[in-house]
PDB file of N, CA and C in Angstrom:
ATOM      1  N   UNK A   1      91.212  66.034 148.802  1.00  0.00           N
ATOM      2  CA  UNK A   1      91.623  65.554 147.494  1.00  0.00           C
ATOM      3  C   UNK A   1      93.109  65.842 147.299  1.00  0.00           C
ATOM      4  N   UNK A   2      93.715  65.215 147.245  1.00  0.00           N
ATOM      5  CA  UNK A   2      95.030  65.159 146.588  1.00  0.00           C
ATOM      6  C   UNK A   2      95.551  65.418 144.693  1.00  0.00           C
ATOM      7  N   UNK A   3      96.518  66.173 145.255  1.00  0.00           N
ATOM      8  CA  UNK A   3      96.796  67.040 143.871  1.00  0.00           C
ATOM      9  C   UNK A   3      97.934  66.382 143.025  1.00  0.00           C
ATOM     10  N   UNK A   4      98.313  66.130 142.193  1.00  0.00           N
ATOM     11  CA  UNK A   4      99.075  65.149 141.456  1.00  0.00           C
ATOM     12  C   UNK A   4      99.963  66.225 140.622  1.00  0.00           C
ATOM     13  N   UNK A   5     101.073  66.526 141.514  1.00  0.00           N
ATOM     14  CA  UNK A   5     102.455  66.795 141.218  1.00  0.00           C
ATOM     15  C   UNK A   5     102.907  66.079 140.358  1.00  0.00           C
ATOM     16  N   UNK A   6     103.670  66.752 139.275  1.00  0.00           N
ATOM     17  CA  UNK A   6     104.631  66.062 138.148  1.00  0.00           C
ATOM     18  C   UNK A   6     105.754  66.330 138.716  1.00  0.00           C
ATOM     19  N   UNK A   7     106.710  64.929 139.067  1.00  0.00           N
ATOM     20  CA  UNK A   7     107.999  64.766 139.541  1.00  0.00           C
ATOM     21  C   UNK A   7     109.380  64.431 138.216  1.00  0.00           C
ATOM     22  N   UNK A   8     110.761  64.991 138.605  1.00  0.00           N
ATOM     23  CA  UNK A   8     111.900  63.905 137.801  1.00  0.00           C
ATOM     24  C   UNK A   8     111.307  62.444 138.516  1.00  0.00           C
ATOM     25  N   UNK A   9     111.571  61.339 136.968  1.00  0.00           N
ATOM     26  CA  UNK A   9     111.775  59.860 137.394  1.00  0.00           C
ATOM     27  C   UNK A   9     112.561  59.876 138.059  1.00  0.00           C
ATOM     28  N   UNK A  10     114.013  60.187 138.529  1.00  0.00           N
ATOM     29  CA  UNK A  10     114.635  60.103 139.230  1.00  0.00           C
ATOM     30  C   UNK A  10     114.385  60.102 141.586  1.00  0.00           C
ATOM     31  N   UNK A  11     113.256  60.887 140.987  1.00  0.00           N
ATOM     32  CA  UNK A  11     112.704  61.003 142.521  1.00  0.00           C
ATOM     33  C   UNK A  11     111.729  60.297 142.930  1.00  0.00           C
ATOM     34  N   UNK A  12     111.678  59.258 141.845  1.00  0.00           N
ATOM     35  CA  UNK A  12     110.445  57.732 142.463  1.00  0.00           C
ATOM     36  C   UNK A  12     111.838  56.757 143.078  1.00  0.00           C
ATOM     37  N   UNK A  13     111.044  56.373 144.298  1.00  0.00           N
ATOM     38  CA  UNK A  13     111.719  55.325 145.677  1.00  0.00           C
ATOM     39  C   UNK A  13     111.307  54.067 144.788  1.00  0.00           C
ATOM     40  N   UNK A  14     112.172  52.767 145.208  1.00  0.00           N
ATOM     41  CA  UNK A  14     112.393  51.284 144.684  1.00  0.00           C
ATOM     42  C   UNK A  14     111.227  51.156 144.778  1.00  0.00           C
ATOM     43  N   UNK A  15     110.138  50.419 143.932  1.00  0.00           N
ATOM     44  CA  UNK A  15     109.002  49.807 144.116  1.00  0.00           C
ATOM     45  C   UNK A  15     107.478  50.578 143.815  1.00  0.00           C
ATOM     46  N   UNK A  16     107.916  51.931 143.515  1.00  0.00           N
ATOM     47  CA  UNK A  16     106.787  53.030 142.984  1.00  0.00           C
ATOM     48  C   UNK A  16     106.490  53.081 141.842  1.00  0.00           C
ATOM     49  N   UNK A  17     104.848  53.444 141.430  1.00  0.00           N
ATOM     50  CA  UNK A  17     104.395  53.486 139.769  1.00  0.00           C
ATOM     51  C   UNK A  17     104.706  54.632 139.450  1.00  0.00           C
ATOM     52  N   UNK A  18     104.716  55.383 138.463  1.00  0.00           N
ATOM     53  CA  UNK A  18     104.382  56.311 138.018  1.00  0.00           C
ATOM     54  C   UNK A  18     103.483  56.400 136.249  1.00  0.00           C
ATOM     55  N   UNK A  19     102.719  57.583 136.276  1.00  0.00           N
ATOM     56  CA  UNK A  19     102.890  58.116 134.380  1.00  0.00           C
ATOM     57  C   UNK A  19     103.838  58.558 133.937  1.00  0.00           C
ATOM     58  N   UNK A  20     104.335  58.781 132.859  1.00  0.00           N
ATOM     59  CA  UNK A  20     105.250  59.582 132.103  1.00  0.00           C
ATOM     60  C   UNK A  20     104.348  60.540 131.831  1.00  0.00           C
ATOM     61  N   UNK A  21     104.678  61.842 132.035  1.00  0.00           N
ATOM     62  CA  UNK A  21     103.958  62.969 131.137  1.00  0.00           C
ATOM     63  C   UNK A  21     104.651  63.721 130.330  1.00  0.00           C
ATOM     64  N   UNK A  22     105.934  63.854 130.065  1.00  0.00           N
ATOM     65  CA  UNK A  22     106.781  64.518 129.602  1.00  0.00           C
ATOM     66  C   UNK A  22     108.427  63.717 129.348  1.00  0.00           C
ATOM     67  N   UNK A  23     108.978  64.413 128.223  1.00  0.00           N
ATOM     68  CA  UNK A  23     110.336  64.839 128.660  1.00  0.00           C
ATOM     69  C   UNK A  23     110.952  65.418 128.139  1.00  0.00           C
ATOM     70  N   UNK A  24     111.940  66.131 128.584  1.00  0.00           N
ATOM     71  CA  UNK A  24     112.585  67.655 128.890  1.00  0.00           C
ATOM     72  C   UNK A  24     113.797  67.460 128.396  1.00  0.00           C
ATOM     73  N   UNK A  25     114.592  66.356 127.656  1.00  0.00           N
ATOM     74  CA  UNK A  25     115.855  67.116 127.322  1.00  0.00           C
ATOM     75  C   UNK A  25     115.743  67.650 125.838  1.00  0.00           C
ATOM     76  N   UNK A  26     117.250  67.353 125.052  1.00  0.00           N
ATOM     77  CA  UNK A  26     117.482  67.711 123.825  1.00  0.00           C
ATOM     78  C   UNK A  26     116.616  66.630 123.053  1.00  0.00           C
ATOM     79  N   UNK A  27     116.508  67.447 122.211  1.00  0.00           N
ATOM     80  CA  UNK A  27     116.314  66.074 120.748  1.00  0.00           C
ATOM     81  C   UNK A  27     116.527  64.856 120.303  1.00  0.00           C
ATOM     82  N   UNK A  28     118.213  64.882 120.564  1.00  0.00           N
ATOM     83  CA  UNK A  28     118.262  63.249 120.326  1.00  0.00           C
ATOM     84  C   UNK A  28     118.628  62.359 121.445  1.00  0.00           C
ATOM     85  N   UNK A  29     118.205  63.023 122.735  1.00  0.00           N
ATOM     86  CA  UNK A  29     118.017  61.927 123.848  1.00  0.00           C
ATOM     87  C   UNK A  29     116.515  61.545 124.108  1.00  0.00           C
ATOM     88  N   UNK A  30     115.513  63.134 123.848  1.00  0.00           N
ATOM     89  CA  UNK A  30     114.104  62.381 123.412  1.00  0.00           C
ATOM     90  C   UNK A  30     113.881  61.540 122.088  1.00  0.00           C
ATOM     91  N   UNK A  31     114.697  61.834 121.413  1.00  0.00           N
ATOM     92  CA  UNK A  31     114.518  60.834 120.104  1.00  0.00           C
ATOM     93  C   UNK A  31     115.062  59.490 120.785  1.00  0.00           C
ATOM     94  N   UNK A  32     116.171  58.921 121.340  1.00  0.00           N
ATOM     95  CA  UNK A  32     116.563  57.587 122.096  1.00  0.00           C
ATOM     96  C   UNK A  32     115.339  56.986 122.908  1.00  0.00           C
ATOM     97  N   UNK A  33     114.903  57.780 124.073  1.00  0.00           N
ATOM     98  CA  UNK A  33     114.354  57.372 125.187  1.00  0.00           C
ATOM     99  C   UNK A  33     112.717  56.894 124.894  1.00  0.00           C
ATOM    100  N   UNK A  34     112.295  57.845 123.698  1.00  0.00           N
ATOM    101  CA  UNK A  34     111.407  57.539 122.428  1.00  0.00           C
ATOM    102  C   UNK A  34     111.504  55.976 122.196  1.00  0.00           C
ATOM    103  N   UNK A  35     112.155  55.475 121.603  1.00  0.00           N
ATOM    104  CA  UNK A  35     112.530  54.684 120.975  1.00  0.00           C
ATOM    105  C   UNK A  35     112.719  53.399 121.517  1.00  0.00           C
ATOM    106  N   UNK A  36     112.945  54.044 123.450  1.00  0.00           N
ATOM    107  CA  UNK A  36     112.692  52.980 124.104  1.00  0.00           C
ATOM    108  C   UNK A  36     111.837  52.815 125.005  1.00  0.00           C
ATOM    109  N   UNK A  37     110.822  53.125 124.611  1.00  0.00           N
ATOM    110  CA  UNK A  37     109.277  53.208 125.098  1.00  0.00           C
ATOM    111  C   UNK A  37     108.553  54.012 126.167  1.00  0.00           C
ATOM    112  N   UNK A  38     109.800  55.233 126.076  1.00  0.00           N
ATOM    113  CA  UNK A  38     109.424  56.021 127.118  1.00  0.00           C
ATOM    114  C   UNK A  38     108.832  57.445 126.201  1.00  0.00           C
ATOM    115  N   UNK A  39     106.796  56.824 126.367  1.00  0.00           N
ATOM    116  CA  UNK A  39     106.515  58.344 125.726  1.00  0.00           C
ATOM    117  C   UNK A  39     105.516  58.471 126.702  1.00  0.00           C
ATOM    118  N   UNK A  40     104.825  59.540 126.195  1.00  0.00           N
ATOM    119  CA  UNK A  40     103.980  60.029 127.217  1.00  0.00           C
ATOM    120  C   UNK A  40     102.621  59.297 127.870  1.00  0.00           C
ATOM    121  N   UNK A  41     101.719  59.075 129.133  1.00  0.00           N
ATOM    122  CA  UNK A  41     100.884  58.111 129.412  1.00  0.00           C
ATOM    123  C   UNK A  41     101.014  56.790 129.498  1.00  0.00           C
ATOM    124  N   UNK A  42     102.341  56.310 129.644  1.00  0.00           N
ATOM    125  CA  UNK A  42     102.980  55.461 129.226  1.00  0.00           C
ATOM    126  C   UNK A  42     103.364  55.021 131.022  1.00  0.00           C
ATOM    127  N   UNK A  43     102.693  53.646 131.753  1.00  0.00           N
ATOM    128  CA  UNK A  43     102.798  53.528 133.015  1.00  0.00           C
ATOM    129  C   UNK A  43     104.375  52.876 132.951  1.00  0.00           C
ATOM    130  N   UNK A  44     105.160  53.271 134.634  1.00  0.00           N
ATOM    131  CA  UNK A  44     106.460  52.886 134.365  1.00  0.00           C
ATOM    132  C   UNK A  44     107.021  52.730 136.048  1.00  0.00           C
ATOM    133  N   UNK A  45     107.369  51.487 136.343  1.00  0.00           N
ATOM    134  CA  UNK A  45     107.578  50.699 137.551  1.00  0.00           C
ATOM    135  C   UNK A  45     108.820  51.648 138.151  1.00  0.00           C
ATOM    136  N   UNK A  46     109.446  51.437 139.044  1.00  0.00           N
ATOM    137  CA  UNK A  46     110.935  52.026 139.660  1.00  0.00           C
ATOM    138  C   UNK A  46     111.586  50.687 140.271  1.00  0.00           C
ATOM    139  N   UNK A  47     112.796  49.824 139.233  1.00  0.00           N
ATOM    140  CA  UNK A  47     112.985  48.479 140.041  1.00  0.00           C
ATOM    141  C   UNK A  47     113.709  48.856 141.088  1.00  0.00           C
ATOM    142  N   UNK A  48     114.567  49.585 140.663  1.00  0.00           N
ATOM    143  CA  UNK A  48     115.748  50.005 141.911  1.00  0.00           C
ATOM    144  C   UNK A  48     116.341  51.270 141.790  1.00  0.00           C
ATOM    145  N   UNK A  49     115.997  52.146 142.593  1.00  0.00           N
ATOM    146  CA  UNK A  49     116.591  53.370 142.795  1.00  0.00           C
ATOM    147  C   UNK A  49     116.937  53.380 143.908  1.00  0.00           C
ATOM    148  N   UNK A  50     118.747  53.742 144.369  1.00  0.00           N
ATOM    149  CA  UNK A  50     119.384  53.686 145.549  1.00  0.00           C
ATOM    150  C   UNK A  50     119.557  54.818 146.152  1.00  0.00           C
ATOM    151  N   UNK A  51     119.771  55.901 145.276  1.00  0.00           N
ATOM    152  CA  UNK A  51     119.364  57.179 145.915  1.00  0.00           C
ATOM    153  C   UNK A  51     120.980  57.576 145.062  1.00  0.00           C
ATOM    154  N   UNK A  52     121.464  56.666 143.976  1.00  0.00           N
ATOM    155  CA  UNK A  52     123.297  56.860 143.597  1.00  0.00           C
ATOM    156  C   UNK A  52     123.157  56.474 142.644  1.00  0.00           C
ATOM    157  N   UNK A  53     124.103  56.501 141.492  1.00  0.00           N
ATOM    158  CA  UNK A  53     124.515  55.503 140.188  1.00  0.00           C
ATOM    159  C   UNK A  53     123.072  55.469 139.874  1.00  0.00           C
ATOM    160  N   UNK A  54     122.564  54.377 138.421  1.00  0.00           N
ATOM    161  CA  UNK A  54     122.046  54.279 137.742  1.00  0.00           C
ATOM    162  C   UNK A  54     120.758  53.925 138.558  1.00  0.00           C
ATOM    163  N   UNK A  55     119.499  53.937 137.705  1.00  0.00           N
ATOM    164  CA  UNK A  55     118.058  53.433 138.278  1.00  0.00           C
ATOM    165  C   UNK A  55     118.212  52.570 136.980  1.00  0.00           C
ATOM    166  N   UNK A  56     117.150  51.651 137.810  1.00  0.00           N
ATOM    167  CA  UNK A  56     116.599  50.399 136.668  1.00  0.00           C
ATOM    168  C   UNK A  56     115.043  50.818 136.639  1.00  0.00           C
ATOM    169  N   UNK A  57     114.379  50.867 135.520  1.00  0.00           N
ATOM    170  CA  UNK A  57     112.857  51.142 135.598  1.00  0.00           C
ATOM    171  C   UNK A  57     112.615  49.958 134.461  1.00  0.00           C
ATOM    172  N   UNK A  58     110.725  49.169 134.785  1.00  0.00           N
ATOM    173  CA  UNK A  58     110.134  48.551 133.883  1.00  0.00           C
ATOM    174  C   UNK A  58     109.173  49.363 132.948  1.00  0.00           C
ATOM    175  N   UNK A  59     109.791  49.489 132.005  1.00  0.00           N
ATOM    176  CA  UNK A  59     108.579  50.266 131.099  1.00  0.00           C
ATOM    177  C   UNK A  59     108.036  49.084 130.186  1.00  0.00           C
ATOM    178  N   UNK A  60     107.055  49.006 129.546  1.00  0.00           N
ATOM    179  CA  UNK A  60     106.811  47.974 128.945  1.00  0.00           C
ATOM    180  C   UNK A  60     106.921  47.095 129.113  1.00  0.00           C
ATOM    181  N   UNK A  61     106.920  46.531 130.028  1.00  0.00           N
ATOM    182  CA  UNK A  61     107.326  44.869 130.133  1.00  0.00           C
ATOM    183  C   UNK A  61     109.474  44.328 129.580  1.00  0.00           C
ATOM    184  N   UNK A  62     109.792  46.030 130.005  1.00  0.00           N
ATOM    185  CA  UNK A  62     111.380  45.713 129.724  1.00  0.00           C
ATOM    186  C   UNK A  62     111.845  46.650 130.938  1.00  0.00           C
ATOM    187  N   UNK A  63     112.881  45.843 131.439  1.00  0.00           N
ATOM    188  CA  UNK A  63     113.961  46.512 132.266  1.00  0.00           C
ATOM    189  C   UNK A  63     115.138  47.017 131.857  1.00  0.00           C
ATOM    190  N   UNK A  64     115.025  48.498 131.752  1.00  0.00           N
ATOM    191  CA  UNK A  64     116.334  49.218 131.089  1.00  0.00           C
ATOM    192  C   UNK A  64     116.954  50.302 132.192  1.00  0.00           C
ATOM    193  N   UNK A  65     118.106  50.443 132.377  1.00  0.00           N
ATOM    194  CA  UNK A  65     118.885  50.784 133.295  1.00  0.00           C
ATOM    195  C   UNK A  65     119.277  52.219 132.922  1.00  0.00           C
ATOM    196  N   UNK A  66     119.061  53.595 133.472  1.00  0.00           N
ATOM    197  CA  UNK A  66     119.486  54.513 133.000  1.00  0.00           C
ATOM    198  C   UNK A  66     120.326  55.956 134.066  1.00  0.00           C
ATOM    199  N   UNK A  67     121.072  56.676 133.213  1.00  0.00           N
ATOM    200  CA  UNK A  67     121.832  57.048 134.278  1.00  0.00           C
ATOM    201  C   UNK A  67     121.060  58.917 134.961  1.00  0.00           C
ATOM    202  N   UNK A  68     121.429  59.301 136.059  1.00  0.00           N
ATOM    203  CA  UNK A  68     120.804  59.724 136.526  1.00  0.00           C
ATOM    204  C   UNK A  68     120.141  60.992 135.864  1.00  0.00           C
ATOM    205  N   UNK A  69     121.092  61.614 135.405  1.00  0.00           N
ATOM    206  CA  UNK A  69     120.669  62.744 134.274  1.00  0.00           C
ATOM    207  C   UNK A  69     119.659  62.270 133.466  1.00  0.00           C
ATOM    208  N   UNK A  70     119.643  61.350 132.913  1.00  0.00           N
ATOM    209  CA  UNK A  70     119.003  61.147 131.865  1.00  0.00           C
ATOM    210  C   UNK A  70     117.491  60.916 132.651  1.00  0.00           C
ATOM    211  N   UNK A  71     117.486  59.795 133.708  1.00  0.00           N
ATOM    212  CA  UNK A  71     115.899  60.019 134.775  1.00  0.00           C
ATOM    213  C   UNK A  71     115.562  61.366 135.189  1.00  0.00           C
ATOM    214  N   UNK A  72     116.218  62.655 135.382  1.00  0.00           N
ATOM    215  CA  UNK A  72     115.922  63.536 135.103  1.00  0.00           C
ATOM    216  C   UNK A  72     115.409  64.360 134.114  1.00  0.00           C
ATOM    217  N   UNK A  73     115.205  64.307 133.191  1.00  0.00           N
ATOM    218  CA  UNK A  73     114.520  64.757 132.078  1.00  0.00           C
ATOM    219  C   UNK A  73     113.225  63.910 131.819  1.00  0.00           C
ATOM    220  N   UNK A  74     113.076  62.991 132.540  1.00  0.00           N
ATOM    221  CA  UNK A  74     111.880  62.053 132.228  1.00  0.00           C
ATOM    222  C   UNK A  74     110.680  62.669 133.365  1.00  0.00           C
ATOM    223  N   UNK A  75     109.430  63.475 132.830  1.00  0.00           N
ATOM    224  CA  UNK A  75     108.884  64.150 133.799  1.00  0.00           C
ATOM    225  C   UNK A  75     107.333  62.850 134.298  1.00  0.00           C
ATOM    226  N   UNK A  76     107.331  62.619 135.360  1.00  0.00           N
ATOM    227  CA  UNK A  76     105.959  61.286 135.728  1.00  0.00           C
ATOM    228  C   UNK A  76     105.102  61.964 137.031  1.00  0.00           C
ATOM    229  N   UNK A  77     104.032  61.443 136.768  1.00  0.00           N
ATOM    230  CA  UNK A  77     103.042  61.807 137.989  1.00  0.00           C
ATOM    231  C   UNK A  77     103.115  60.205 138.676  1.00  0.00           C
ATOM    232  N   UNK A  78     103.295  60.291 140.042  1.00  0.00           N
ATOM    233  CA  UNK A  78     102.918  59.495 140.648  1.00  0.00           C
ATOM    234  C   UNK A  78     101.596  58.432 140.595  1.00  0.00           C
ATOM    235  N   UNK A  79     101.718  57.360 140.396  1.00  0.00           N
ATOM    236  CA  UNK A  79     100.518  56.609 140.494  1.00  0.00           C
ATOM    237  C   UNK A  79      99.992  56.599 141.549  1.00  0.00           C
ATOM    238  N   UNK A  80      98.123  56.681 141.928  1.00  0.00           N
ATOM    239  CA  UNK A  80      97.884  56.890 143.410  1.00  0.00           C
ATOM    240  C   UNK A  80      97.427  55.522 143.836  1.00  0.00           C
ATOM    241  N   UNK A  81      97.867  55.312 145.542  1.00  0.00           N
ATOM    242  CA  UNK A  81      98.007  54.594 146.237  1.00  0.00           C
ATOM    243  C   UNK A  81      96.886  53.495 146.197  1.00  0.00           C
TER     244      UNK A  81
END
């Protein structure tokens, strides 16, 4: 059985699901990221992560582009295979 590690968004590869289970910064960047549909249980695509500069993720049926710090504070369990 495989155990389901909570990862940074930042460490999902181009083309991976994840959950949101968390997130970890201040107040009014969880109040923003809130706002843009990133809450918890909440499934969320990886369009392009290069391993540099910004990731693009689909949350909701929207593609929003964010910079790397900020995918860091966004805590997701991997979706399984």
């Amino acid at each position: 059985m495989q155990s389901l590690s909570i990862i940074p968004l930042a460490d999902l590869k181009s083309g991976e699901s994840a959950t949101i289970s968390a997130l970890k910064a201040g107040r009014n960047i969880n109040a923003r990221l809130s706002t843009l549909g990133f809450t918890p249980g909440v499934m969320i695509y990886m369009t392009h992560n290069y391993g540099h500069g910004p990731i693009v993720v689909t949350v909701r049926d929207t593609r929003i582009a964010l910079g790397r710090g900020e995918a860091q504070t966004i805590l997701v369990t991997r979706a399984k295979e």
